[in-house]
N, C-alpha and C. Protein backbone atom coordinates (compact mmCIF):
# COMPACT_ATOMS: atom_id res chain seq x y z
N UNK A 1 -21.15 -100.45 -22.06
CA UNK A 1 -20.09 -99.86 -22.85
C UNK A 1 -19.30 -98.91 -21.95
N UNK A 2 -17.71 -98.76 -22.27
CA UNK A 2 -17.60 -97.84 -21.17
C UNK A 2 -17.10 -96.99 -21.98
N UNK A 3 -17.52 -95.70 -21.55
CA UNK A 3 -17.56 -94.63 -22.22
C UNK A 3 -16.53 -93.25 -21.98
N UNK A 4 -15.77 -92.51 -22.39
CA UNK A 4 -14.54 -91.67 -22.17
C UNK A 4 -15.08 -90.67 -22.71
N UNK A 5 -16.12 -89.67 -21.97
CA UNK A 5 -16.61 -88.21 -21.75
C UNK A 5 -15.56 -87.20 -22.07
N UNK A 6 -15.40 -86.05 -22.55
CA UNK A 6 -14.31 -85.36 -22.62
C UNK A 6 -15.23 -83.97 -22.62
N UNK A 7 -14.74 -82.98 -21.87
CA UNK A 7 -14.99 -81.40 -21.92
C UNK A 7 -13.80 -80.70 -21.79
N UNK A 8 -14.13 -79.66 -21.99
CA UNK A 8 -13.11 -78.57 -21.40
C UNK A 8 -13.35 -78.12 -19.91
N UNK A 9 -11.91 -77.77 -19.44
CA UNK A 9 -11.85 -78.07 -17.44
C UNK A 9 -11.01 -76.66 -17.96
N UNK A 10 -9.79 -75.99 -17.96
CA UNK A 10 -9.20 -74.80 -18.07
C UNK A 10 -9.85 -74.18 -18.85
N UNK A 11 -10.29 -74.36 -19.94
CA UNK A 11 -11.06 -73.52 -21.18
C UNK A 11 -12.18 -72.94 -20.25
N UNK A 12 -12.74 -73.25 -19.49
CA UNK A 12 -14.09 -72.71 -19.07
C UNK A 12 -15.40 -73.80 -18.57
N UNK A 13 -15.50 -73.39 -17.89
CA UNK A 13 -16.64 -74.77 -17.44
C UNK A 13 -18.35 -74.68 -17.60
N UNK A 14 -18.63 -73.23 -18.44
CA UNK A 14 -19.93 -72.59 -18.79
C UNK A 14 -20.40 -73.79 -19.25
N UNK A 15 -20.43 -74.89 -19.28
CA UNK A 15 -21.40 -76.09 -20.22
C UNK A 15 -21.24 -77.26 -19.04
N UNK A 16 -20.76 -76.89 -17.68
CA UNK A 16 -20.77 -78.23 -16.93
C UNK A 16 -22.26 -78.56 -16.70
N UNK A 17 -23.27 -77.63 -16.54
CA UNK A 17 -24.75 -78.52 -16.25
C UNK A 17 -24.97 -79.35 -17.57
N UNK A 18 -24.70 -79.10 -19.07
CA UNK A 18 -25.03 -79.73 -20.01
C UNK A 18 -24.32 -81.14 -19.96
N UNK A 19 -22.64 -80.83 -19.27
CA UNK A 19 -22.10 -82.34 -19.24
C UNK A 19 -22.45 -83.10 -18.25
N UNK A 20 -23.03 -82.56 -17.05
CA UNK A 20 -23.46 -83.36 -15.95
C UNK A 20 -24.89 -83.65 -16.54
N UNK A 21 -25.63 -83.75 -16.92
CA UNK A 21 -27.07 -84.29 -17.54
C UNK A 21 -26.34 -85.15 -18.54
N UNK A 22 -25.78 -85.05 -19.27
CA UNK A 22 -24.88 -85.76 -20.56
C UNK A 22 -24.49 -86.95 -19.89
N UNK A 23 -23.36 -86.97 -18.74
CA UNK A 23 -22.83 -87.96 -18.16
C UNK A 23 -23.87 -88.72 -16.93
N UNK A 24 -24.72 -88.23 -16.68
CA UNK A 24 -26.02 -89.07 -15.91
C UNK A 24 -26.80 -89.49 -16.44
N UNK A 25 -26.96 -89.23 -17.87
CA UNK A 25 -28.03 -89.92 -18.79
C UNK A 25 -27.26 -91.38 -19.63
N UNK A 26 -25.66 -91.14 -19.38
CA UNK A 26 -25.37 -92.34 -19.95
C UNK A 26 -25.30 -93.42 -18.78
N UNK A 27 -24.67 -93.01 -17.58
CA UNK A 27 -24.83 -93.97 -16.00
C UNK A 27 -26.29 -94.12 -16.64
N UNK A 28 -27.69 -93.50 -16.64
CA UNK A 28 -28.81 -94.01 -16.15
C UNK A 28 -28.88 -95.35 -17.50
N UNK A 29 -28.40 -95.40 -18.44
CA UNK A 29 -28.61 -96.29 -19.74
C UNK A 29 -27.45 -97.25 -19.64
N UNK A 30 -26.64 -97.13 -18.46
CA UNK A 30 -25.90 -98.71 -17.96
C UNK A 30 -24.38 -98.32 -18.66
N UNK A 31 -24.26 -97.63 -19.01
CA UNK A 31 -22.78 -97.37 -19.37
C UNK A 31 -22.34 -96.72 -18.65
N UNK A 32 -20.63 -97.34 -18.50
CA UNK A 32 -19.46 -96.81 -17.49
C UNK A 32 -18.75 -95.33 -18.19
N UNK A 33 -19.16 -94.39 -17.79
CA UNK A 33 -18.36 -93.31 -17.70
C UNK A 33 -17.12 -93.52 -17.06
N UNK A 34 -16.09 -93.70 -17.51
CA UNK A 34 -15.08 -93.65 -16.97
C UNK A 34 -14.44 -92.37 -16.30
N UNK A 35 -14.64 -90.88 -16.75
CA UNK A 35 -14.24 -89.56 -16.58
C UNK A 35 -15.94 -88.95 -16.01
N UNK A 36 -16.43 -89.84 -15.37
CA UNK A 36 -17.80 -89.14 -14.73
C UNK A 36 -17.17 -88.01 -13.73
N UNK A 37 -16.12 -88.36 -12.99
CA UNK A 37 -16.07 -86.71 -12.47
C UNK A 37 -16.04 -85.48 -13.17
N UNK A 38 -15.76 -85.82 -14.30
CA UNK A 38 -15.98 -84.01 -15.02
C UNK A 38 -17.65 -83.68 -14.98
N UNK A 39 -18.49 -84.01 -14.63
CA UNK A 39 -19.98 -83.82 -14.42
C UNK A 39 -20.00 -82.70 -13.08
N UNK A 40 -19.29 -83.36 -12.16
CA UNK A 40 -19.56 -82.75 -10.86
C UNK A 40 -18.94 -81.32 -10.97
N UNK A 41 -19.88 -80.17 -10.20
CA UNK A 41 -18.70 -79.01 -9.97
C UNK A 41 -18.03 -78.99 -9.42
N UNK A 42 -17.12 -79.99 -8.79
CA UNK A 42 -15.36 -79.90 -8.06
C UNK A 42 -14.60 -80.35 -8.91
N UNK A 43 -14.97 -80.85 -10.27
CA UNK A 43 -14.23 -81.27 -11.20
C UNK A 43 -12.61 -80.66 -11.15
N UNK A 44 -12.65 -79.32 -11.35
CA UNK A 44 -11.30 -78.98 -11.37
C UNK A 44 -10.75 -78.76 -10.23
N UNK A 45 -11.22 -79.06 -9.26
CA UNK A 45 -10.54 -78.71 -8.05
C UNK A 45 -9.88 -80.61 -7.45
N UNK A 46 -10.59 -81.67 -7.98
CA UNK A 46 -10.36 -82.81 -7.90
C UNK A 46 -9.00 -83.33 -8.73
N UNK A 47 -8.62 -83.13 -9.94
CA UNK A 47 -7.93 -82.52 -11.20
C UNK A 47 -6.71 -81.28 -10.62
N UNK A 48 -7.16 -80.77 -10.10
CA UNK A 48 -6.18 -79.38 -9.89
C UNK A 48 -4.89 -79.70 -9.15
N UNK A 49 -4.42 -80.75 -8.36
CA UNK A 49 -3.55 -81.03 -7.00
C UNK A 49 -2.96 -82.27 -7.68
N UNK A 50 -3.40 -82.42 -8.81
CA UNK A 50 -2.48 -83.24 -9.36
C UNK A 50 -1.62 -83.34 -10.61
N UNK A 51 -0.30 -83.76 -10.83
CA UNK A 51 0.88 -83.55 -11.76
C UNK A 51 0.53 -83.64 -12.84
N UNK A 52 0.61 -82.98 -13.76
CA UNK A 52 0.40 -83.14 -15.17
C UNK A 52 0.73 -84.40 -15.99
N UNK A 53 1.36 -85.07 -15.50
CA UNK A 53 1.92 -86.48 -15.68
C UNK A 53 0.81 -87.78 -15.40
N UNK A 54 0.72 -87.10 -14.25
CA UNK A 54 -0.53 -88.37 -13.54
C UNK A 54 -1.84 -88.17 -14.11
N UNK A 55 -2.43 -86.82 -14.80
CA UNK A 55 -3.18 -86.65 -15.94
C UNK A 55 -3.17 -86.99 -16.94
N UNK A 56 -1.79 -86.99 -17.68
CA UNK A 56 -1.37 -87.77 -18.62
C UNK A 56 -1.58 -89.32 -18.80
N UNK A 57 -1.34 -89.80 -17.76
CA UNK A 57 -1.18 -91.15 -18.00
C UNK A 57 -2.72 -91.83 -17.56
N UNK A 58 -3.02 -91.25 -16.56
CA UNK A 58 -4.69 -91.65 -16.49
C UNK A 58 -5.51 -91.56 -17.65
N UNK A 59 -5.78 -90.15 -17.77
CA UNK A 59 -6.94 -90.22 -19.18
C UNK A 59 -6.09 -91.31 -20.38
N UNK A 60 -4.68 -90.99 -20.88
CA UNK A 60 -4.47 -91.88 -21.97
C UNK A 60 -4.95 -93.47 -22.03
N UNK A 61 -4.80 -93.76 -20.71
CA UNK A 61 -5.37 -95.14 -20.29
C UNK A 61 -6.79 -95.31 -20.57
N UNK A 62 -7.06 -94.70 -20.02
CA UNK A 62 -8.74 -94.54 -19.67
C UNK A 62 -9.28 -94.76 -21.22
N UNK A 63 -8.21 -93.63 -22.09
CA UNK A 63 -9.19 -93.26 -23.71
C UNK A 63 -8.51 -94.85 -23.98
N UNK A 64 -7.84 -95.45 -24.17
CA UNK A 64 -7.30 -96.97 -24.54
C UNK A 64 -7.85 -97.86 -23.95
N UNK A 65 -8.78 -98.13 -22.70
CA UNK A 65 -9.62 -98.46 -22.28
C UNK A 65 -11.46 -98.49 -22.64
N UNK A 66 -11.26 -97.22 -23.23
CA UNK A 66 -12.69 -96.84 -23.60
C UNK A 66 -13.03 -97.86 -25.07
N UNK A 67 -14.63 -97.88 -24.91
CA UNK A 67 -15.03 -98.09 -25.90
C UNK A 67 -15.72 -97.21 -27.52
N UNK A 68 -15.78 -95.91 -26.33
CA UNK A 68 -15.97 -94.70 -27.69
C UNK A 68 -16.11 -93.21 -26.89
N UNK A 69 -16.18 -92.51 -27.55
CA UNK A 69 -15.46 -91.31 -27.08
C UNK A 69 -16.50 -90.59 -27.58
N UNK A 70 -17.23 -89.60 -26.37
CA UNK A 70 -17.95 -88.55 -26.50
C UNK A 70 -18.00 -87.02 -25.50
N UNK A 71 -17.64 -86.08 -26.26
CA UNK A 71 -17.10 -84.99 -26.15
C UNK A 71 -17.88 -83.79 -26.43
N UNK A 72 -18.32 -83.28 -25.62
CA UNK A 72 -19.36 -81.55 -25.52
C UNK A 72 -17.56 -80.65 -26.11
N UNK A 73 -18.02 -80.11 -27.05
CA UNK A 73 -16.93 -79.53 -27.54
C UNK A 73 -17.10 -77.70 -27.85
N UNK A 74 -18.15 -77.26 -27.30
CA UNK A 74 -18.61 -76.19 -27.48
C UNK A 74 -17.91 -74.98 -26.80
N UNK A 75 -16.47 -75.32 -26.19
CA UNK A 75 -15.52 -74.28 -24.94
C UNK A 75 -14.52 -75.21 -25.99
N UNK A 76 -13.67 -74.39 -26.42
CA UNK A 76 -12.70 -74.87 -26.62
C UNK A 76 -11.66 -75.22 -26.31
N UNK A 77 -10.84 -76.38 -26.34
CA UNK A 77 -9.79 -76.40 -25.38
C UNK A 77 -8.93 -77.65 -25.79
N UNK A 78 -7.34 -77.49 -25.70
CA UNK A 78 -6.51 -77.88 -26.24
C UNK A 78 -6.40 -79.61 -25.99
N UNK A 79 -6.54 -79.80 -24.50
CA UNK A 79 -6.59 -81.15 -23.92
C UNK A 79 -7.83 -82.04 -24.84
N UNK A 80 -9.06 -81.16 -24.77
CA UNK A 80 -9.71 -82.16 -25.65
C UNK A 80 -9.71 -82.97 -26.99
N UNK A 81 -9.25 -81.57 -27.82
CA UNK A 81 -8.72 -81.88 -28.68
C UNK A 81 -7.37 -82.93 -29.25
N UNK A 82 -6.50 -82.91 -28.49
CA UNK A 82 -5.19 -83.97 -28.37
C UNK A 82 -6.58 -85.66 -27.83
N UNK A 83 -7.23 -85.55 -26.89
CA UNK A 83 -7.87 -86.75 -26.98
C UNK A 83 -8.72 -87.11 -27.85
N UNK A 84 -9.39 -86.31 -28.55
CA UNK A 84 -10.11 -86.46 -29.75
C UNK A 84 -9.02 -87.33 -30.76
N UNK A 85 -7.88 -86.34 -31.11
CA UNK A 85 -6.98 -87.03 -31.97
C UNK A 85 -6.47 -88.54 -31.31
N UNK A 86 -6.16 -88.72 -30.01
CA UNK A 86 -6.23 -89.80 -29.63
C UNK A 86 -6.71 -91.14 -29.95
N UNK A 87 -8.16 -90.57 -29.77
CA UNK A 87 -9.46 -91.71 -29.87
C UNK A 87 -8.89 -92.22 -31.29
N UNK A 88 -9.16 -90.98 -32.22
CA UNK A 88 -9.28 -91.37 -33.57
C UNK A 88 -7.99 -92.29 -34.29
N UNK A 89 -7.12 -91.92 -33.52
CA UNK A 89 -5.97 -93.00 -34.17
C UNK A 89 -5.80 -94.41 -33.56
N UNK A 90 -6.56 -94.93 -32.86
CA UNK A 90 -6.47 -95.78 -32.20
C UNK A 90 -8.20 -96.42 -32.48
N UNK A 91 -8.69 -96.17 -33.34
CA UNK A 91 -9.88 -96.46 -34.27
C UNK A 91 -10.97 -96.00 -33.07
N UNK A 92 -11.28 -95.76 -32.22
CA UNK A 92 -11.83 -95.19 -31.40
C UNK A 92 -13.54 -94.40 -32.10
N UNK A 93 -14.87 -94.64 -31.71
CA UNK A 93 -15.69 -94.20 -32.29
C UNK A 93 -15.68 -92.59 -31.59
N UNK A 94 -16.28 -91.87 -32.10
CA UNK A 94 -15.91 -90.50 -31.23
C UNK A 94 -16.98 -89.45 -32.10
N UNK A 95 -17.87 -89.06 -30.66
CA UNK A 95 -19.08 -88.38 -31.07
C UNK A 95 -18.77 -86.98 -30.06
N UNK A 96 -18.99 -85.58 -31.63
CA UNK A 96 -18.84 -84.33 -30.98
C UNK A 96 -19.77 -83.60 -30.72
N UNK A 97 -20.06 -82.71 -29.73
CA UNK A 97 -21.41 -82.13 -28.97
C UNK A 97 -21.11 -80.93 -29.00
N UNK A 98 -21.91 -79.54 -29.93
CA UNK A 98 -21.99 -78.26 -30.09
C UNK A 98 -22.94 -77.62 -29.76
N UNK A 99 -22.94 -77.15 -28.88
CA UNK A 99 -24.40 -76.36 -28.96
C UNK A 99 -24.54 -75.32 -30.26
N UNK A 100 -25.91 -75.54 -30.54
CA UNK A 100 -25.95 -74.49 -32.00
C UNK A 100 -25.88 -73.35 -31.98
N UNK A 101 -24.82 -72.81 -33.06
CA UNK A 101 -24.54 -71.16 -33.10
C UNK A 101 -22.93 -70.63 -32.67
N UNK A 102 -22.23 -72.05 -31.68
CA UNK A 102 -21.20 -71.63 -31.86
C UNK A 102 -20.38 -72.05 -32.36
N UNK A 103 -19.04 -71.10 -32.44
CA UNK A 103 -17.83 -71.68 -33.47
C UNK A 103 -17.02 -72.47 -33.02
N UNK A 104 -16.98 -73.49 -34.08
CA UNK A 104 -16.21 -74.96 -33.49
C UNK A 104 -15.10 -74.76 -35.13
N UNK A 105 -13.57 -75.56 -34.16
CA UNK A 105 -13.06 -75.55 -35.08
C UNK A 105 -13.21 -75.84 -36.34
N UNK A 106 -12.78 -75.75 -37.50
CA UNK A 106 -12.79 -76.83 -38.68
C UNK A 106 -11.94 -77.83 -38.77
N UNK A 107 -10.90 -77.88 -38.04
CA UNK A 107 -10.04 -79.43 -37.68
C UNK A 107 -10.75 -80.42 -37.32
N UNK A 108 -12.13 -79.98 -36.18
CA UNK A 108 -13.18 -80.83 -36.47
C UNK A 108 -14.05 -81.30 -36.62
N UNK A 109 -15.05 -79.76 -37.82
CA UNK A 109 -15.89 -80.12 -37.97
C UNK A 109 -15.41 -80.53 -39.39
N UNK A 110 -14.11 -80.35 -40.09
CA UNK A 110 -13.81 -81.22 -41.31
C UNK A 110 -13.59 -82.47 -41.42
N UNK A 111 -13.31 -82.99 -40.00
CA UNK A 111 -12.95 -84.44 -40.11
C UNK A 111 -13.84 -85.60 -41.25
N UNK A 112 -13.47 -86.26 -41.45
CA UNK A 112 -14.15 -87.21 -42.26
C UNK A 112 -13.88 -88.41 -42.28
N UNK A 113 -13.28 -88.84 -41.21
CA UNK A 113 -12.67 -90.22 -40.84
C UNK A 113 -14.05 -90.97 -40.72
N UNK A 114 -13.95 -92.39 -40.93
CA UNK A 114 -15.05 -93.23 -40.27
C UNK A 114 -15.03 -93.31 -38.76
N UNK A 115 -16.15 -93.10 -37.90
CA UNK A 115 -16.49 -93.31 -37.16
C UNK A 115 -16.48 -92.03 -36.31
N UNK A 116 -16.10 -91.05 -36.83
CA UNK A 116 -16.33 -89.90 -36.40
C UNK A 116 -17.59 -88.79 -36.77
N UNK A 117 -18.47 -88.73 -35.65
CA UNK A 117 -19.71 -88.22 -35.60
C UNK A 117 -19.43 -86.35 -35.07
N UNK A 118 -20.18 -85.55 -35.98
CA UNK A 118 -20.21 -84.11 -35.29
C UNK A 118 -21.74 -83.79 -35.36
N UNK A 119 -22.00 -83.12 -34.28
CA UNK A 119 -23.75 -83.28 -34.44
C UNK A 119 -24.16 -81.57 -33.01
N UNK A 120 -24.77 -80.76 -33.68
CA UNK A 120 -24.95 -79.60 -32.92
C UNK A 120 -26.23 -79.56 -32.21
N UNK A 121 -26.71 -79.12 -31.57
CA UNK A 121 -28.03 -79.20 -30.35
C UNK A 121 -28.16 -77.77 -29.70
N UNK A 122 -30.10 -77.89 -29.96
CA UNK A 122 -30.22 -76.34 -29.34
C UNK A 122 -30.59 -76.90 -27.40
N UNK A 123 -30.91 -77.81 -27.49
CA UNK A 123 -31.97 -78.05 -26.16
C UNK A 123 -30.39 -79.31 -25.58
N UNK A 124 -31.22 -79.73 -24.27
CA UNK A 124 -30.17 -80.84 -23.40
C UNK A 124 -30.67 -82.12 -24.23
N UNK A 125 -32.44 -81.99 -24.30
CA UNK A 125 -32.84 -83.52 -24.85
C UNK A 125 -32.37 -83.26 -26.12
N UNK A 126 -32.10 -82.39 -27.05
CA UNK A 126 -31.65 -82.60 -28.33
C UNK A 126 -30.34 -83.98 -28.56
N UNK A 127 -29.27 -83.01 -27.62
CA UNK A 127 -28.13 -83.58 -27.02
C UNK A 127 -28.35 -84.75 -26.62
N UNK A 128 -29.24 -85.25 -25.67
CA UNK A 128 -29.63 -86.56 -25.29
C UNK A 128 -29.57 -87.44 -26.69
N UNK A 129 -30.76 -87.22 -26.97
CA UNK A 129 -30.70 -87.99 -28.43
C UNK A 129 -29.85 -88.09 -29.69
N UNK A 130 -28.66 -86.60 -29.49
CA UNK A 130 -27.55 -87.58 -30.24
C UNK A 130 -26.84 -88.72 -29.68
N UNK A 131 -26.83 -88.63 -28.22
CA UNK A 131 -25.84 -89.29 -27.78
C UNK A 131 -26.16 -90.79 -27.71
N UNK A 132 -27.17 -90.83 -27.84
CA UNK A 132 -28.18 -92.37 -27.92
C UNK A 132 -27.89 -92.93 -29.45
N UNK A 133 -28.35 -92.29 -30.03
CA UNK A 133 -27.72 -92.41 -31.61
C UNK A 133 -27.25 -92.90 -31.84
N UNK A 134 -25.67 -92.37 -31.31
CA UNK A 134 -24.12 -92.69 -31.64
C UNK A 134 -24.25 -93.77 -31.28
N UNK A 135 -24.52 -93.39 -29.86
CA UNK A 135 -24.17 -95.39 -28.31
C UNK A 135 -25.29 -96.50 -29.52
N UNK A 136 -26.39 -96.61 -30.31
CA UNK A 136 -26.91 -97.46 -30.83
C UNK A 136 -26.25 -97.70 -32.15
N UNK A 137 -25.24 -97.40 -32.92
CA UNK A 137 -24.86 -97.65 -33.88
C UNK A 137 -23.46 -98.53 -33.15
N UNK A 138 -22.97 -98.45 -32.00
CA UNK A 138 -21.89 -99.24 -31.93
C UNK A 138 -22.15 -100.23 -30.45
């Protein structure tokens, strides 16, 4: 399955070890991360030297390419959110990752569309096992 990872990169990167275990546990289970560089810590420095345009048009591809959309959403941040809405209009399955205790919008933890999953985690394996979840229902 290939899969379209989404975090926050300007918002703050305090959750990159959670997305780099996140995005190596789906490589190790045979799915294509397509946005596996947001795992690594040069993420934004890889990202940084390039036009906002050529960001634009990559990820939009990428999420129109993807087969479902999963997103550590626990830093908030505007880009993710516009791809979240993305996924979802374009029927896109799309699973959200909180660590427990913090505040996540209600834009989406109200959502109620089909195929949209929100699911909070105290531990990484918690997290693991939503993300298996989701990937086995589609």
């Amino acid at each position: 399955m290939d899969v379209y990872f989404s975090c926050s990169l300007t918002g703050g990167r305090g959750d990159q070890p959670v997305v780099a275990a996140l995005i190596a546990h789906l490589q190790m289970l045979g799915h294509r991360v397509l946005t596996e560089h947001l795992g690594a810590d040069t993420a934004m420095a890889a990202d940084g030297g390039l036009p906002p345009e050529t960001v634009f048009e990559r990820d939009t591809a990428w999420l129109r390419d993807s087969d479902a959309v999963i997103a550590e959403v626990s830093t908030p941040s505007h880009g993710v959110g516009f791809e979240l809405a993305y996924a979802l209009e374009r029927g896109k399955p799309v699973l959200c990752l909180a660590r427990e205790g913090v505040r996540v919008s209600k834009m989406l933890t109200g959502i109620r569309q089909t195929g949209f999953h929100f699911q909070t985690y105290r531990t990484v394996e918690e997290a693991l096992a939503h993300q298996e979840a989701f990937l086995a229902r589609y």
